[in-house]
Protein backbone atom coordinates (compact mmCIF):
# COMPACT_ATOMS: atom_id res chain seq x y z
CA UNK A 1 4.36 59.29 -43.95
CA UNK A 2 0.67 57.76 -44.32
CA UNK A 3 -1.56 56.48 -41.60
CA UNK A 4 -0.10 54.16 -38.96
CA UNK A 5 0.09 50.82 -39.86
CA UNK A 6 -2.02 48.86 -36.91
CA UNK A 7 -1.31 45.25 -36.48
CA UNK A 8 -3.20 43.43 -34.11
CA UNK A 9 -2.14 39.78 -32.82
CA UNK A 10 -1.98 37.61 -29.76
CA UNK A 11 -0.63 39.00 -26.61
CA UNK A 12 0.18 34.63 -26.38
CA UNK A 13 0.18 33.23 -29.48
CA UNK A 14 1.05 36.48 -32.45
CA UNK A 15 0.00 35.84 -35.82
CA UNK A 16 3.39 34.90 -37.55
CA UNK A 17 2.02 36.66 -40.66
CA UNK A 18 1.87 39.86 -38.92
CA UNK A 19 4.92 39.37 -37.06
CA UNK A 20 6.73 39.38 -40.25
CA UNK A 21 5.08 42.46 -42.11
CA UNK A 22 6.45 44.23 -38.82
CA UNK A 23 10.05 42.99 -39.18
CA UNK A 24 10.05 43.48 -42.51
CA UNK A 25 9.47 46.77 -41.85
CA UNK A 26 12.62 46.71 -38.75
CA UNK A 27 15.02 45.47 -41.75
CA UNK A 28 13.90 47.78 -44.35
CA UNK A 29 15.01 50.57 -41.65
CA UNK A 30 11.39 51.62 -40.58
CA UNK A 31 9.59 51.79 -37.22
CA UNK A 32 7.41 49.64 -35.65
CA UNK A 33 6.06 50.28 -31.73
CA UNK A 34 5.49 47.01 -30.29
CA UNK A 35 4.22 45.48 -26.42
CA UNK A 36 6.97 44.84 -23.28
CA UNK A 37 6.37 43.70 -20.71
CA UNK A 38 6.91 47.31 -18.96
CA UNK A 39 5.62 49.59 -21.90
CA UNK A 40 5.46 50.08 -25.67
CA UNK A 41 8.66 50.45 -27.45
CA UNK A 42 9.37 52.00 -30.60
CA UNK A 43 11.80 49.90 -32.27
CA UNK A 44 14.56 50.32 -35.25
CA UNK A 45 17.44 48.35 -36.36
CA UNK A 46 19.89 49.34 -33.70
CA UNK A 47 22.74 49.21 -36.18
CA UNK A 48 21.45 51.16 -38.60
CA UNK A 49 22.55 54.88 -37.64
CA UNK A 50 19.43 55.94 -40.20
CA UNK A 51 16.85 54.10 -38.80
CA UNK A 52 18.16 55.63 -35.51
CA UNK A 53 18.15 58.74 -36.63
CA UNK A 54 14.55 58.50 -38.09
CA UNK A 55 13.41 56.83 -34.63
CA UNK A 56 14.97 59.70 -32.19
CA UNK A 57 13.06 62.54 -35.20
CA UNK A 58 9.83 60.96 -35.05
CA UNK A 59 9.70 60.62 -31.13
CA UNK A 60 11.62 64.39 -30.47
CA UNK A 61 14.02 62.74 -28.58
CA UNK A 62 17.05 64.88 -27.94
CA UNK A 63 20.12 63.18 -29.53
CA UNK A 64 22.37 62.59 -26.23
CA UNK A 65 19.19 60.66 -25.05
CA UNK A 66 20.19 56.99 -25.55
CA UNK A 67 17.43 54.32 -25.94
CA UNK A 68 17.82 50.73 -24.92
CA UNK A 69 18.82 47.83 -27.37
CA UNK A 70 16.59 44.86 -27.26
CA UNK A 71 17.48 41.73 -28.08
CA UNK A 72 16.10 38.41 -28.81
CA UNK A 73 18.78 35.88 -28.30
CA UNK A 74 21.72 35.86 -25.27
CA UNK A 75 24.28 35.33 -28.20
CA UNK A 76 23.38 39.05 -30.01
CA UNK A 77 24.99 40.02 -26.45
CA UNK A 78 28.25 39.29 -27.43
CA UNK A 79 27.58 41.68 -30.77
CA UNK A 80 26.93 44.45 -28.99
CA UNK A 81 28.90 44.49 -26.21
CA UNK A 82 33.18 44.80 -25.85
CA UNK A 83 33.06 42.23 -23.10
CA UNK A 84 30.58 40.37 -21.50
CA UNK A 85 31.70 39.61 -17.90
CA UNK A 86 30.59 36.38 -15.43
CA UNK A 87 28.37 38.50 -13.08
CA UNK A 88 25.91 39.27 -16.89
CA UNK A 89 26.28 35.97 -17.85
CA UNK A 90 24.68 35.21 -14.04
CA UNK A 91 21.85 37.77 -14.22
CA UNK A 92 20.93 37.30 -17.73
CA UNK A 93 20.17 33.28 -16.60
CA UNK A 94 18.17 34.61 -14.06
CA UNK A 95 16.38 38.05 -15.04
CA UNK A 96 16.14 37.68 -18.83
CA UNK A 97 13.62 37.33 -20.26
CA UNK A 98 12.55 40.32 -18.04
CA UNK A 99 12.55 44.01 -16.98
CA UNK A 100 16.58 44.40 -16.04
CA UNK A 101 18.82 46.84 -18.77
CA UNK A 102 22.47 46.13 -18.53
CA UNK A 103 25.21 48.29 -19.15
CA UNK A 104 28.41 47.11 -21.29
CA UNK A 105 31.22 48.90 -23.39
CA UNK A 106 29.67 48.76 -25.99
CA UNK A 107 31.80 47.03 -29.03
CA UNK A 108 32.64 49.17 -32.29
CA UNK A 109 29.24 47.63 -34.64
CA UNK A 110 27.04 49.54 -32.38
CA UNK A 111 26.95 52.76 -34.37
CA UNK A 112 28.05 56.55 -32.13
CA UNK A 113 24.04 57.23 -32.40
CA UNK A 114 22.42 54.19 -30.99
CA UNK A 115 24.22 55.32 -27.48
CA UNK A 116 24.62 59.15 -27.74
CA UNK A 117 28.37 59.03 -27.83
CA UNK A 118 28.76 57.01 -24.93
CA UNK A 119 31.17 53.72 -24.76
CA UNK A 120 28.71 52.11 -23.07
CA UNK A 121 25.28 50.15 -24.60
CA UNK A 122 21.99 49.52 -22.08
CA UNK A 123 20.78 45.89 -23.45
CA UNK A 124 17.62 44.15 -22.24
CA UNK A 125 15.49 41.48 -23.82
CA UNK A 126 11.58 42.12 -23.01
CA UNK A 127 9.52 39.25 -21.37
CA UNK A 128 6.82 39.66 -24.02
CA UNK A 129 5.53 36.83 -27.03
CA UNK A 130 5.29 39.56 -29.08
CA UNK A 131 8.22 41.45 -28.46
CA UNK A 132 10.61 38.44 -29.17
CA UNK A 133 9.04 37.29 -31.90
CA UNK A 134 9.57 40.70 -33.95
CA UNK A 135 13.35 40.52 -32.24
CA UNK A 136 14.16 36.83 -33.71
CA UNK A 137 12.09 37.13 -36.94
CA UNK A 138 13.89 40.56 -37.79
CA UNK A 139 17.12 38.96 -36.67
CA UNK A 140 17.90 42.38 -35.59
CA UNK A 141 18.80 44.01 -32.04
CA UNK A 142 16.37 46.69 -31.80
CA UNK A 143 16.89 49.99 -30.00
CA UNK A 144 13.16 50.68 -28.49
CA UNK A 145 12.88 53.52 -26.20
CA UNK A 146 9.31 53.87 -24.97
CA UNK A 147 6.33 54.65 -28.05
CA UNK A 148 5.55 58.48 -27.42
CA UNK A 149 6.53 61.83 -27.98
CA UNK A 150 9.49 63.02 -25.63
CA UNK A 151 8.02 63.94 -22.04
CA UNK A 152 4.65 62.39 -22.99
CA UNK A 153 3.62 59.62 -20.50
CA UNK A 154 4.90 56.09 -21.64
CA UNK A 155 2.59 54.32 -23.40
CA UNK A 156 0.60 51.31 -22.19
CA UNK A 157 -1.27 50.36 -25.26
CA UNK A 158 -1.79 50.71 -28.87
CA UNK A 159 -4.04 53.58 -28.18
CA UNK A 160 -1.59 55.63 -26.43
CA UNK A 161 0.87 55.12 -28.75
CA UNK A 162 -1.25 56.44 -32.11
CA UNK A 163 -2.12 59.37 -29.81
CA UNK A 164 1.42 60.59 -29.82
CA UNK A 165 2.94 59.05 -32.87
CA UNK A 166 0.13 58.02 -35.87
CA UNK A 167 1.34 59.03 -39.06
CA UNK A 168 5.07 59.88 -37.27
CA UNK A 169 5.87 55.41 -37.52
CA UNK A 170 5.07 52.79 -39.60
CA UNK A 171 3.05 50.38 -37.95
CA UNK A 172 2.10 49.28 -34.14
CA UNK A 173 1.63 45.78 -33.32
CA UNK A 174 -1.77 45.80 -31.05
CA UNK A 175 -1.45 43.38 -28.40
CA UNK A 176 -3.76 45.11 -25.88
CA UNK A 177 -2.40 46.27 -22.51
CA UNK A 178 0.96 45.95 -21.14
CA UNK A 179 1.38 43.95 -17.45
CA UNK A 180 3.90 46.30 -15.53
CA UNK A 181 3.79 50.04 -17.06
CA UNK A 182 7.03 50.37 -14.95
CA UNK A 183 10.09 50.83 -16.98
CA UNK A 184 13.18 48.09 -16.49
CA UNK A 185 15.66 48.49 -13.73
CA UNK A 186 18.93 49.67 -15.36
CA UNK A 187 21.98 48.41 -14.01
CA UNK A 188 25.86 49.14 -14.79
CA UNK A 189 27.99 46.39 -15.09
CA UNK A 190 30.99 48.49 -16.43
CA UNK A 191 31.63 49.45 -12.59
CA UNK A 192 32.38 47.32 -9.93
CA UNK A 193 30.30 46.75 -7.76
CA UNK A 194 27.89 47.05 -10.54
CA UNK A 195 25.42 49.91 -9.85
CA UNK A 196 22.00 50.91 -10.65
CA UNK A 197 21.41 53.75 -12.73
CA UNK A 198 17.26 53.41 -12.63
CA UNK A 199 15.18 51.43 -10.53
CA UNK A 200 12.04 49.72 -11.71
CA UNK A 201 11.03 46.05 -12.44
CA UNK A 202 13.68 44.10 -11.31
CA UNK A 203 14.38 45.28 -7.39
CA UNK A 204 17.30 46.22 -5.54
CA UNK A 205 16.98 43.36 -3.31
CA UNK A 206 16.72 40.36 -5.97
CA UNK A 207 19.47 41.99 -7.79
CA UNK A 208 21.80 42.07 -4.18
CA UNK A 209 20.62 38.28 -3.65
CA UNK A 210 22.31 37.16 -6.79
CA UNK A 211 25.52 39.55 -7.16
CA UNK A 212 25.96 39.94 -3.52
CA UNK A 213 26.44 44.06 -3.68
CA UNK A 214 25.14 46.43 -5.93
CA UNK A 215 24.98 50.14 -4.98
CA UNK A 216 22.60 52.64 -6.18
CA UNK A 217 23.72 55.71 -7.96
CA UNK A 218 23.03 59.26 -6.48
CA UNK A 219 20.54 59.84 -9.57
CA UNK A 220 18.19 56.55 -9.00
CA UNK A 221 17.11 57.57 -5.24
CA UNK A 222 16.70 61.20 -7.07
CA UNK A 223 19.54 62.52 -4.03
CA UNK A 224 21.25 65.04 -6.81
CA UNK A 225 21.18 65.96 -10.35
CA UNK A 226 23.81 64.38 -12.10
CA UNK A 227 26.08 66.16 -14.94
CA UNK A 228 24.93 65.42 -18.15
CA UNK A 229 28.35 64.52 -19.11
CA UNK A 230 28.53 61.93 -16.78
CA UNK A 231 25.26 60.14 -17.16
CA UNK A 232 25.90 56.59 -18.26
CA UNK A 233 22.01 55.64 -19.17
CA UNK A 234 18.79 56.41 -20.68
CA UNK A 235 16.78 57.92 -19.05
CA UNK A 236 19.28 60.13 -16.86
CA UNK A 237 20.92 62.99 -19.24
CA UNK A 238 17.98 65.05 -18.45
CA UNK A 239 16.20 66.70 -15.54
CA UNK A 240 13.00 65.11 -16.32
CA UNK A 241 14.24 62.02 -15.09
CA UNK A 242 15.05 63.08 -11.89
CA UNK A 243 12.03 63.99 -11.15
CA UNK A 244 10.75 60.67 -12.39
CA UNK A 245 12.22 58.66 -10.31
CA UNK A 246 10.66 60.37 -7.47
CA UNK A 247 7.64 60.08 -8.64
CA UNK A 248 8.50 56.59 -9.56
CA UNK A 249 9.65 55.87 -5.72
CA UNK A 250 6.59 57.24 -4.52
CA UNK A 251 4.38 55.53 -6.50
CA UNK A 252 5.87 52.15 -5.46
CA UNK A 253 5.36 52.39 -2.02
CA UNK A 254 1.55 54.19 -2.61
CA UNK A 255 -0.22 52.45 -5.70
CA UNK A 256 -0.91 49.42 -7.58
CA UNK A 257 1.12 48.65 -10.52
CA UNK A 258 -2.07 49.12 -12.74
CA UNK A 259 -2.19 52.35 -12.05
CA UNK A 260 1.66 53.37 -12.83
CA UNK A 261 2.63 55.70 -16.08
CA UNK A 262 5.77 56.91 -15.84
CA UNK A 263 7.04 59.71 -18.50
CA UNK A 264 10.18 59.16 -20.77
């Protein structure tokens, strides 16, 4: 592959011209990193195994790693997912856009490689211009886990991400700095009471104001290491994590936001 494609635009208002070089690129199968509102993503047609394939290769991301689907419209929900129950419909009128993942059974279009295996599918849209204008000019969901090399810090700008991957993608839209640099809150909606899997933007307490209980899993207060067999998210198949959330936790209580990288 050639030099990284860099595409700078408009944190506010992205150059539509721009925009659509990048999902050209989505629909043709490449990959494109592009802004959150947490960190940059590295996006590919999340139904298209090959573009999946290339995405986990160019990141050396182990295979039973799944990334998160991102979405531009609430209706591609109902694509991806087996069954969409009241309590998502609730949160994604209230979180989305935003930094909360949510976990589904995932229905049979999502192909075995977008989600490792699992039955399940983590689905988010990002609270970013940019973002969801790639999402609903591609038309595609796009599976984005964060723009770097595997146990690289996640990457905050356009800078970070040609560090790790120039000449490994196809282009980078350049919107300058992320807000948050804290990854989304991922919460499982295929138990009940639903249960989160890994905190980060959207707290524990909003999320208990609107559904009334959530737990937390063993893994997201970093309490035990959790077979990899029975890990139901990204970001939780592997030891790393673990350790991430700790540092995660601590961070929270101890820094300001600005100052946050987590790894992935």
């Amino acid at each position: 592959m050639e030099k990284t494609l860099v595409l700078k635009v408009d944190s506010q208002k992205p150059d539509l011209e721009k925009i659509r070089v990048a999902a050209a690129i989505i629909k043709r199968g490449g990959l494109v990193a592009f802004p959150t509102e947490t960190v940059y993503g590295l996006g590919a047609d999340a139904l298209n195994s090959k573009a999946v394939l290339s995405l986990f290769k160019a990141k050396k991301r182990p295979l039973d790693n799944p990334p998160i689907v991102h979405v531009g419209n609430l209706e591609d929900v109902y694509k991806l997912a087996e069954e969409v129950p009241v309590k998502a419909e609730r949160l994604m009128r209230a979180f989305w856009p935003g930094p909360l993942t949510l976990i589904f059974k995932r229905s049979k279009v999502v192909p075995s490689v977008t989600v490792a295996g699992l039955d399940t599918v983590a689905v988010r849209m990002p609270r970013h211009k940019v973002a969801l204008a790639l999402l609903r000019e591609s038309g595609k969901a796009i599976a984005a886990p964060s723009a770097n090399l595997a146990g690289k810090p996640s990457p905050t700008t356009a800078e970070h991400v040609l560090e790790d991957l120039d000449g490994r993608i196809d282009a980078v839209l350049d919107a300058g700095p992320t807000n948050i640099g804290v990854e989304s809150t991922v919460l499982d909606l295929t138990v009940d009471p639903p249960q989160i899997l890994r905190p980060g933007g959207t707290s524990y307490e909003i999320l208990k104001e609107v559904l009334g209980k959530v737990n937390l899993h063993p893994v997201a207060v970093a309490e035990k290491e959790l077979a990899i067999e029975k890990a139901r998210s990204p970001g939780l198949r592997h030891r790393h994590y673990m350790l991430q959330r700790l540092r995660w936790l601590w961070l929270k209580v101890s820094c300001p936001l600005w100052l946050i990288r987590l790894t992935s």
